[in-house]
PDB file of N, CA and C in Angstrom:
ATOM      1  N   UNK A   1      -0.282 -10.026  -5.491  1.00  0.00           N
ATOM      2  CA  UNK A   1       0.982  -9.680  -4.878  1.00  0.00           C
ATOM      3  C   UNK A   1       2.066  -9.825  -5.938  1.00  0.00           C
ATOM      4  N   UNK A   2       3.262  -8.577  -5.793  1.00  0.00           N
ATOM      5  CA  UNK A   2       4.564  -9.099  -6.569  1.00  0.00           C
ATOM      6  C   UNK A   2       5.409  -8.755  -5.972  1.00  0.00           C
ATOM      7  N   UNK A   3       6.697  -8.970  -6.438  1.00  0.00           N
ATOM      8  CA  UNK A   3       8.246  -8.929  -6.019  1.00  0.00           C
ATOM      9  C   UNK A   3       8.425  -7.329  -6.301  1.00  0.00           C
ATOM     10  N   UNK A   4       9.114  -6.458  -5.556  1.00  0.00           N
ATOM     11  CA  UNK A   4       9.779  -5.353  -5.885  1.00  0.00           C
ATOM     12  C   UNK A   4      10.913  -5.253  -5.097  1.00  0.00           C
ATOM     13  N   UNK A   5      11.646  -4.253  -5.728  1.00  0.00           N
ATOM     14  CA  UNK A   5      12.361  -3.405  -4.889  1.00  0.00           C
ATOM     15  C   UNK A   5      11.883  -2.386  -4.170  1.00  0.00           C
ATOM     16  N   UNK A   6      12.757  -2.507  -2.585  1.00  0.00           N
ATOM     17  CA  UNK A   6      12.225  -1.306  -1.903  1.00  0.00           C
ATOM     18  C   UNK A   6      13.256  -0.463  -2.027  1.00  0.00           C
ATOM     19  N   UNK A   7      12.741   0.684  -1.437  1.00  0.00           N
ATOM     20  CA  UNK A   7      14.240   2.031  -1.728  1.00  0.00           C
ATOM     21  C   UNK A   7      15.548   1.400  -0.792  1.00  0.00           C
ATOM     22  N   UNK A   8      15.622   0.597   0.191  1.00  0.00           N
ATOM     23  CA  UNK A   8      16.582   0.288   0.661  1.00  0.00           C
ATOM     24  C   UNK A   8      17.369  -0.948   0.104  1.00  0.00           C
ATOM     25  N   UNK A   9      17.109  -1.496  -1.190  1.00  0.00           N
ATOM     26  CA  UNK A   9      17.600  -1.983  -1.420  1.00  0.00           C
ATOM     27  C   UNK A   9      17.270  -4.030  -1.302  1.00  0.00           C
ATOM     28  N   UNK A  10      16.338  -3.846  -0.768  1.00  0.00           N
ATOM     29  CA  UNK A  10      15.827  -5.342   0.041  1.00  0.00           C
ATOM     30  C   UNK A  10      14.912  -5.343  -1.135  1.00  0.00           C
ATOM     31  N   UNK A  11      14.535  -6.887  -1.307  1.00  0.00           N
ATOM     32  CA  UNK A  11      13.311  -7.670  -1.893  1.00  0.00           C
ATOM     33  C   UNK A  11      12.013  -7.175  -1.127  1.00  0.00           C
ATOM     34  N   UNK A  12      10.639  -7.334  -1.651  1.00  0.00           N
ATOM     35  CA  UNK A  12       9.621  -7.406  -0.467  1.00  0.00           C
ATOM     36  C   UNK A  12       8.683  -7.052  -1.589  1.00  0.00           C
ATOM     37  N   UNK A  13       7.402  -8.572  -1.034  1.00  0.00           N
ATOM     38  CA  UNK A  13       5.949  -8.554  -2.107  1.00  0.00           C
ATOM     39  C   UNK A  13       5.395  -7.231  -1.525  1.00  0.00           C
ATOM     40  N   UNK A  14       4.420  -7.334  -2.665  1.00  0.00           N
ATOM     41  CA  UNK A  14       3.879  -5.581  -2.206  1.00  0.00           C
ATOM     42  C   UNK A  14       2.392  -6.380  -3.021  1.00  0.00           C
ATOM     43  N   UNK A  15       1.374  -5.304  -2.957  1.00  0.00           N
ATOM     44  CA  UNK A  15       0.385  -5.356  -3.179  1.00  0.00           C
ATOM     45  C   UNK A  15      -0.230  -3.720  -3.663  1.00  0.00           C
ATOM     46  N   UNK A  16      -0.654  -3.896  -5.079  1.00  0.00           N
ATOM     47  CA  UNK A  16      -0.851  -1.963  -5.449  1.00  0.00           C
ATOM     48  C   UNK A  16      -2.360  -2.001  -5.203  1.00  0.00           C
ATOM     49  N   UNK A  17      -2.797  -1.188  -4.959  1.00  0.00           N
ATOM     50  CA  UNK A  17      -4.011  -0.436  -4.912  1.00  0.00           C
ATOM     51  C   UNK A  17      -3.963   0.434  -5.439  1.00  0.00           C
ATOM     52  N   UNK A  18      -5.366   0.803  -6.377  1.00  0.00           N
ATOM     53  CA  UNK A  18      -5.758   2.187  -6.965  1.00  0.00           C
ATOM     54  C   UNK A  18      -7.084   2.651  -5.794  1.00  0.00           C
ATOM     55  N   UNK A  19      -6.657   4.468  -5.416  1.00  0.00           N
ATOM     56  CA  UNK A  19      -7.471   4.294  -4.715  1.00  0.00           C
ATOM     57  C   UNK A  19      -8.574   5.675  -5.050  1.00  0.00           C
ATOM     58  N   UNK A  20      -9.552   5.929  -4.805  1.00  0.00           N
ATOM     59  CA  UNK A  20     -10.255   7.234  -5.119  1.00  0.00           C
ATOM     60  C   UNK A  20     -10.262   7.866  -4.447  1.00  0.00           C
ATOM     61  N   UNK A  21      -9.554   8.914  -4.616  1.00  0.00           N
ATOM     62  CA  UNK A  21      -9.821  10.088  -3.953  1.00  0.00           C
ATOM     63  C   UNK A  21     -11.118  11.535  -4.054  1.00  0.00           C
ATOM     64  N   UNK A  22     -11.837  11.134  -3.263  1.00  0.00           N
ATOM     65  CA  UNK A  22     -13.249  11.399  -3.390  1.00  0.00           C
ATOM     66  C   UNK A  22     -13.166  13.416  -3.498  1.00  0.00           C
ATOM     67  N   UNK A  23     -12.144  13.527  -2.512  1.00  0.00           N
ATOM     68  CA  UNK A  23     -12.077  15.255  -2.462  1.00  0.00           C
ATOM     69  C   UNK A  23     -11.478  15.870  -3.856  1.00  0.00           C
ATOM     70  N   UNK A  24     -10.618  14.799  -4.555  1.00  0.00           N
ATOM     71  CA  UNK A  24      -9.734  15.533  -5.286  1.00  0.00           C
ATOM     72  C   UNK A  24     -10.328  14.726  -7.275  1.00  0.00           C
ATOM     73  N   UNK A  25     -11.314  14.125  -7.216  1.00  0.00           N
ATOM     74  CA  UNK A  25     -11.901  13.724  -7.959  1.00  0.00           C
ATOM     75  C   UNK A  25     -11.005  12.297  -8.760  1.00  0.00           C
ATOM     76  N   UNK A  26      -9.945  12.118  -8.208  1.00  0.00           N
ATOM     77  CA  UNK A  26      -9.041  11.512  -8.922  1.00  0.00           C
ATOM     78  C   UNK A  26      -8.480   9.940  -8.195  1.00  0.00           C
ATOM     79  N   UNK A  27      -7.604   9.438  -9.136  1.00  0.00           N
ATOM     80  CA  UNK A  27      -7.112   7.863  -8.492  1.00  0.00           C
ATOM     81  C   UNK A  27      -5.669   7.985  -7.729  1.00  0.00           C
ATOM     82  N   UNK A  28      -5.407   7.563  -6.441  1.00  0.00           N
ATOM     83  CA  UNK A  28      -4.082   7.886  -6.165  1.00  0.00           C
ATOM     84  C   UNK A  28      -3.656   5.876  -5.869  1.00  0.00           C
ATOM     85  N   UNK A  29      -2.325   6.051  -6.620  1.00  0.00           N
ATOM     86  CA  UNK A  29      -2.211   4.822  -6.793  1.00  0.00           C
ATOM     87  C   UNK A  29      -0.912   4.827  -5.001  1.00  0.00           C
ATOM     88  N   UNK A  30      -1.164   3.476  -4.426  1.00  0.00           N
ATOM     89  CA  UNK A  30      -0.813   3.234  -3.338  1.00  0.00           C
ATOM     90  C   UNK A  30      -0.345   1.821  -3.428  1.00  0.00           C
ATOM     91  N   UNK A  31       0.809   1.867  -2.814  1.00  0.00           N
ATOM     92  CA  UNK A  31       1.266   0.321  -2.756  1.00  0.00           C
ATOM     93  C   UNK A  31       1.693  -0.275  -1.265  1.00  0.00           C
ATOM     94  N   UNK A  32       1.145  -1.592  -0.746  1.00  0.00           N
ATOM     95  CA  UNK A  32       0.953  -1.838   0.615  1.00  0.00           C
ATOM     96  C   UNK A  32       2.590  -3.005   0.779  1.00  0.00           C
ATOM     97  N   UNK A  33       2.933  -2.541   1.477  1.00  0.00           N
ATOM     98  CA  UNK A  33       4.144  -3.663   2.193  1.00  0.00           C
ATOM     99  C   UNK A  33       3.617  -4.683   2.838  1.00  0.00           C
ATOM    100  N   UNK A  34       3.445  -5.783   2.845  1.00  0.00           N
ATOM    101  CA  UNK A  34       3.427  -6.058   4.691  1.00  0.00           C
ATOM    102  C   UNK A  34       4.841  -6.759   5.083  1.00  0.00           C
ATOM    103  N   UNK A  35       4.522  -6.704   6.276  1.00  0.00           N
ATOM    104  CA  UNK A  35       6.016  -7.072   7.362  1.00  0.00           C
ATOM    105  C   UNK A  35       5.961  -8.957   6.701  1.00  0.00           C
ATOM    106  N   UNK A  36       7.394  -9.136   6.298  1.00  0.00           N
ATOM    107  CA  UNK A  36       7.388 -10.657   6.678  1.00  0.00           C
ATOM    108  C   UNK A  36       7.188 -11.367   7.294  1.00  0.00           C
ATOM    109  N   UNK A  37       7.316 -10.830   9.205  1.00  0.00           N
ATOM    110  CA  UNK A  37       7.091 -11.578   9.901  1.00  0.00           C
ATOM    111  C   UNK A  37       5.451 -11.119  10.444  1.00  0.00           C
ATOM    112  N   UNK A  38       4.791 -11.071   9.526  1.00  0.00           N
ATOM    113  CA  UNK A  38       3.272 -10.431  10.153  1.00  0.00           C
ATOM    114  C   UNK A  38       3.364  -9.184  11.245  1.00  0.00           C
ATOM    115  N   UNK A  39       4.144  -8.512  11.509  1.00  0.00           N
ATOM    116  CA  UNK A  39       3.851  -6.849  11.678  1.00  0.00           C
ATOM    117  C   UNK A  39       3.580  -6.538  10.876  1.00  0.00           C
ATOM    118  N   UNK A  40       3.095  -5.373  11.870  1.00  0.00           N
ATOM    119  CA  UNK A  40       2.372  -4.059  10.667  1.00  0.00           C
ATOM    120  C   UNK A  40       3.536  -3.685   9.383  1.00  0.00           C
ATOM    121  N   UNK A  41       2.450  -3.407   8.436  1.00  0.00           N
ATOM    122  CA  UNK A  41       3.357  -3.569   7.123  1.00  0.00           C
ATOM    123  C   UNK A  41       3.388  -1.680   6.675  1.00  0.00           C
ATOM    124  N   UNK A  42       3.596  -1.621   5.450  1.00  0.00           N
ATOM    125  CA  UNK A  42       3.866  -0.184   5.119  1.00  0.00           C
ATOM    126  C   UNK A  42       2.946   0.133   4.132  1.00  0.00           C
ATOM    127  N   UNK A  43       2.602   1.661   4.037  1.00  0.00           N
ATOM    128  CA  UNK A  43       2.065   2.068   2.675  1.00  0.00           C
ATOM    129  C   UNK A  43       3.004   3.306   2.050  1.00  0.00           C
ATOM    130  N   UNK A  44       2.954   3.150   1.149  1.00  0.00           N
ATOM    131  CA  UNK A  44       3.871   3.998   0.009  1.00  0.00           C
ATOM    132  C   UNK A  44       2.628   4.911  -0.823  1.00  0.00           C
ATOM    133  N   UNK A  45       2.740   6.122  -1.350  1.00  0.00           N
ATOM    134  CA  UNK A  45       1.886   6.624  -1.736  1.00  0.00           C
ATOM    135  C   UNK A  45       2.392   7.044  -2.805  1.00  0.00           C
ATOM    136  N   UNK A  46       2.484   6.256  -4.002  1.00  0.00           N
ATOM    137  CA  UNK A  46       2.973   6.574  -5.225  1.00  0.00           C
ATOM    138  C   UNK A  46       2.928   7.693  -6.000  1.00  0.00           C
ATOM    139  N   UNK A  47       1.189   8.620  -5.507  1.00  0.00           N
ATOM    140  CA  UNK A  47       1.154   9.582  -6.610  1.00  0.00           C
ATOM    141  C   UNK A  47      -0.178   9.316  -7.180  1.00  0.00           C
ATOM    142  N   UNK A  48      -0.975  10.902  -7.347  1.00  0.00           N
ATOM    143  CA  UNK A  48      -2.275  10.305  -8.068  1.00  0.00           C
ATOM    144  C   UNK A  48      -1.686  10.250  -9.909  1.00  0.00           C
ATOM    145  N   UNK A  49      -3.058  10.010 -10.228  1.00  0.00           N
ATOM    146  CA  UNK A  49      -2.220   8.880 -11.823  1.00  0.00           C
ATOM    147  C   UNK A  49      -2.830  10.597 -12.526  1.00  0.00           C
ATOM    148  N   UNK A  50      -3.653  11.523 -12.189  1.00  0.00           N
ATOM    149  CA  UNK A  50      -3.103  12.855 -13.230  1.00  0.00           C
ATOM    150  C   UNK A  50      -2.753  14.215 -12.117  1.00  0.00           C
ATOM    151  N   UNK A  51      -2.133  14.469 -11.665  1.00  0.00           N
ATOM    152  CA  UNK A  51      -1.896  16.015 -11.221  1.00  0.00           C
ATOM    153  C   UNK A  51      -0.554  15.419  -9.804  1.00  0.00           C
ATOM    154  N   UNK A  52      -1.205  16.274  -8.838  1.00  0.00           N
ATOM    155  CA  UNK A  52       0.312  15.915  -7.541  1.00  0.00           C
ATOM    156  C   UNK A  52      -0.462  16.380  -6.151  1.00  0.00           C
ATOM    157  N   UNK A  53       0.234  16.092  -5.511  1.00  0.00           N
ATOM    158  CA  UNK A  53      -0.481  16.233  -3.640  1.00  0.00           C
ATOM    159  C   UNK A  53       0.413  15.897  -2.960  1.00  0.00           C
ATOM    160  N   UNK A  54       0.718  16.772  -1.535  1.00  0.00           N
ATOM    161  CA  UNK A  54       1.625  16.621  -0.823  1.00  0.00           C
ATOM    162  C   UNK A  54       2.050  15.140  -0.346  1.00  0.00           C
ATOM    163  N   UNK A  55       1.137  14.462  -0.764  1.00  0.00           N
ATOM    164  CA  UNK A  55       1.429  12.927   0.135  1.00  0.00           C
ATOM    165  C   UNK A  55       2.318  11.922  -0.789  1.00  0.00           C
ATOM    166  N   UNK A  56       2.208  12.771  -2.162  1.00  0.00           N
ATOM    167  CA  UNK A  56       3.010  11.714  -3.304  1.00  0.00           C
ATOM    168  C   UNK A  56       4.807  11.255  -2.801  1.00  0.00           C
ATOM    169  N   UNK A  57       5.067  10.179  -3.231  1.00  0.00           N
ATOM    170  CA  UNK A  57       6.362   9.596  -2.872  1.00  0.00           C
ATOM    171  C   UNK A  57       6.258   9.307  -1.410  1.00  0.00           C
ATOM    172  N   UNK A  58       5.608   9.657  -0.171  1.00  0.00           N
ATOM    173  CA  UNK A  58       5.624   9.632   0.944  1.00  0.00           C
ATOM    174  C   UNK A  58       5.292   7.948   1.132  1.00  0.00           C
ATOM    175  N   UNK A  59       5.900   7.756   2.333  1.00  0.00           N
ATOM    176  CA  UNK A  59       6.088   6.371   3.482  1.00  0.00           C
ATOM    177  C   UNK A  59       4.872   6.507   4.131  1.00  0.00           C
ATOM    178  N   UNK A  60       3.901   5.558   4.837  1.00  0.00           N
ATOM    179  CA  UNK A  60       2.981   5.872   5.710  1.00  0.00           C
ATOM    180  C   UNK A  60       3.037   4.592   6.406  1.00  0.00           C
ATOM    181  N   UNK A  61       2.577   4.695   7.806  1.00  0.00           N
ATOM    182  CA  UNK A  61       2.433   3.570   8.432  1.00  0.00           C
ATOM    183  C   UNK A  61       0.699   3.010   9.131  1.00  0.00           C
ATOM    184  N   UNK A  62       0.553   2.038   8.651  1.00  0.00           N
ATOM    185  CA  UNK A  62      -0.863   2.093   8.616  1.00  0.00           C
ATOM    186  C   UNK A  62      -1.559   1.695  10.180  1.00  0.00           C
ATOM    187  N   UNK A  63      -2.742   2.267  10.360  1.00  0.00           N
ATOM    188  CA  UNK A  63      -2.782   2.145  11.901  1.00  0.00           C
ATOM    189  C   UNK A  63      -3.424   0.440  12.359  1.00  0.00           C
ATOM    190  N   UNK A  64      -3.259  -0.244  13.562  1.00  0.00           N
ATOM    191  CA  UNK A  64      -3.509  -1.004  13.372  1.00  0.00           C
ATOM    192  C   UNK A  64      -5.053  -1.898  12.914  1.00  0.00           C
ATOM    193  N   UNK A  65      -6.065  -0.740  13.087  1.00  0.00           N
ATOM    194  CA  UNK A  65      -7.572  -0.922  12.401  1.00  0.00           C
ATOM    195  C   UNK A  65      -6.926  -1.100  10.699  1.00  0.00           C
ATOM    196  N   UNK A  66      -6.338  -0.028   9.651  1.00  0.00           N
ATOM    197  CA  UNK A  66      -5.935   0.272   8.727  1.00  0.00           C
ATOM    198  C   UNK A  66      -5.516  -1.431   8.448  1.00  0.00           C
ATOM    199  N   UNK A  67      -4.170  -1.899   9.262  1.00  0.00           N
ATOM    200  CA  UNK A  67      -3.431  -3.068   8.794  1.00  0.00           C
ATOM    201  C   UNK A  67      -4.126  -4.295   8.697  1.00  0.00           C
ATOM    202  N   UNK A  68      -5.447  -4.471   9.892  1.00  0.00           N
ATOM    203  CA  UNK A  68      -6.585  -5.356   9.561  1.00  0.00           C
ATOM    204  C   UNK A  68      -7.411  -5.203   8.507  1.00  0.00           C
ATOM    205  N   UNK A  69      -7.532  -4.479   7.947  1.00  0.00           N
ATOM    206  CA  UNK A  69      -8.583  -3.886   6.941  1.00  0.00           C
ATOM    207  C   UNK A  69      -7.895  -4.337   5.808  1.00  0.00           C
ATOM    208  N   UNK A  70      -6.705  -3.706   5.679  1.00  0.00           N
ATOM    209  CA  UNK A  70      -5.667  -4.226   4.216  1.00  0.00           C
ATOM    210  C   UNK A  70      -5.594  -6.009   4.493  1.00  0.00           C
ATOM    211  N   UNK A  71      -5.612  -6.456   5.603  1.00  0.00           N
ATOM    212  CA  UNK A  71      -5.102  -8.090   5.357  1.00  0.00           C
ATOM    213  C   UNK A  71      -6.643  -8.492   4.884  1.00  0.00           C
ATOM    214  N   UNK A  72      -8.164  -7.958   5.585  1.00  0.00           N
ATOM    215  CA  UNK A  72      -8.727  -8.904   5.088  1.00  0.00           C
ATOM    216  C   UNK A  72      -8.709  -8.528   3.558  1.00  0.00           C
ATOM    217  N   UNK A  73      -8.812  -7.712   2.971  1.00  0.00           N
ATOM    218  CA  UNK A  73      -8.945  -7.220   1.605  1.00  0.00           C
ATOM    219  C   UNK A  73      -8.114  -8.112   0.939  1.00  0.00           C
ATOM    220  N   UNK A  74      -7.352  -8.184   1.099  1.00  0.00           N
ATOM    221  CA  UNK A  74      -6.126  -9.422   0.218  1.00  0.00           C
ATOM    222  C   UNK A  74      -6.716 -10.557   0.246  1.00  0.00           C
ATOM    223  N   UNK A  75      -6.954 -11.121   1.428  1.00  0.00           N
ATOM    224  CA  UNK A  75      -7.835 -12.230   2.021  1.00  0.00           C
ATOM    225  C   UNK A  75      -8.778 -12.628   1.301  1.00  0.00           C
ATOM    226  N   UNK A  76      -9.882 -11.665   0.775  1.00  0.00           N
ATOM    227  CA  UNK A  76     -11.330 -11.409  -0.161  1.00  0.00           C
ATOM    228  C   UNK A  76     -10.934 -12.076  -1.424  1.00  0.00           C
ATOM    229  N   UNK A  77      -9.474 -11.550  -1.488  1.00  0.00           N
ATOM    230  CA  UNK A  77      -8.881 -11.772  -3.627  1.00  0.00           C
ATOM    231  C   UNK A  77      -7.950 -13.058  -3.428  1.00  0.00           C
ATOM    232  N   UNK A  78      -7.815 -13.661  -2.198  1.00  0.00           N
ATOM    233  CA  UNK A  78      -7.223 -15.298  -2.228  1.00  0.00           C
ATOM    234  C   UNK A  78      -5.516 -15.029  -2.053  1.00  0.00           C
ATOM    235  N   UNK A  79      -5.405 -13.865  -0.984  1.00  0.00           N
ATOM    236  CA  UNK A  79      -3.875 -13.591  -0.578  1.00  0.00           C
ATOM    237  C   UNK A  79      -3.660 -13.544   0.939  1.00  0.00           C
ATOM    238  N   UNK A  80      -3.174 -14.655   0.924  1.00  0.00           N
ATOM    239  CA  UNK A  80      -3.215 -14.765   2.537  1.00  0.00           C
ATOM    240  C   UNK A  80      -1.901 -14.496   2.950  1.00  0.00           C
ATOM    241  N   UNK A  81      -1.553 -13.916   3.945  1.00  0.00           N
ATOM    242  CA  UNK A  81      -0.630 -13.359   4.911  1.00  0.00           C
ATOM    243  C   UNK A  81      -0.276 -13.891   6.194  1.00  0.00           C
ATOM    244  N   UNK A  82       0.802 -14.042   6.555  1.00  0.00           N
ATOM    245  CA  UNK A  82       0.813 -14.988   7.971  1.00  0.00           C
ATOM    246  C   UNK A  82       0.560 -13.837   8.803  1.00  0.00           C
TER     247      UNK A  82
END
C-alpha cells in the first residue's frame, strides 16, 4: 500500500496491481482504493503499460464478490483492511 493523491484532491492509500489482459496479450496496470471506513473501495484503470483501450483513465466500482476478492489478496501479502 501507498499514499497518493486522488483527482479530488484528498489523501487515500491505494494499492497497484499489474494485471493481464489475456484478450489483448498485454499488462493493464490498475490501482485499487479502498473506502476508509471499510466500504466498497474503487478501481482506477490506469492504462495498459504498451498501446490504449477504452477503459484507460476510467473510475470503476468493484462489485461486491470483486471487493472481497481484492481484500483477501492484500490479506495473502500481509495488508489488512478494516
Amino acid at each position: 500500500m501507498e499514499t497518493l493523491q486522488r483527482p479530488d484532491g484528498g489523501i487515500s492509500r491505494v494499492a497497484r496491481f499489474l494485471v493481464y489482459v489475456l484478450t489483448r496479450d498485454n499488462w493493464d496496470l490498475v490501482r485499487y482504493y479502498p473506502h476508509p471506513r471499510g466500504r466498497s473501495g474503487a478501481l482506477y484503470d490506469a492504462g495498459l503499460l504498451t498501446g490504449t483501450s477504452a477503459h484507460d483513465a476510467h473510475w470503476f466500482a468493484p462489485t461486491p464478490a470483486g471487493e472481497r476478492a481484492l481484500r483477501r489478496l492484500l490479506a495473502r501479502h500481509g495488508i489488512h483492511l478494516r
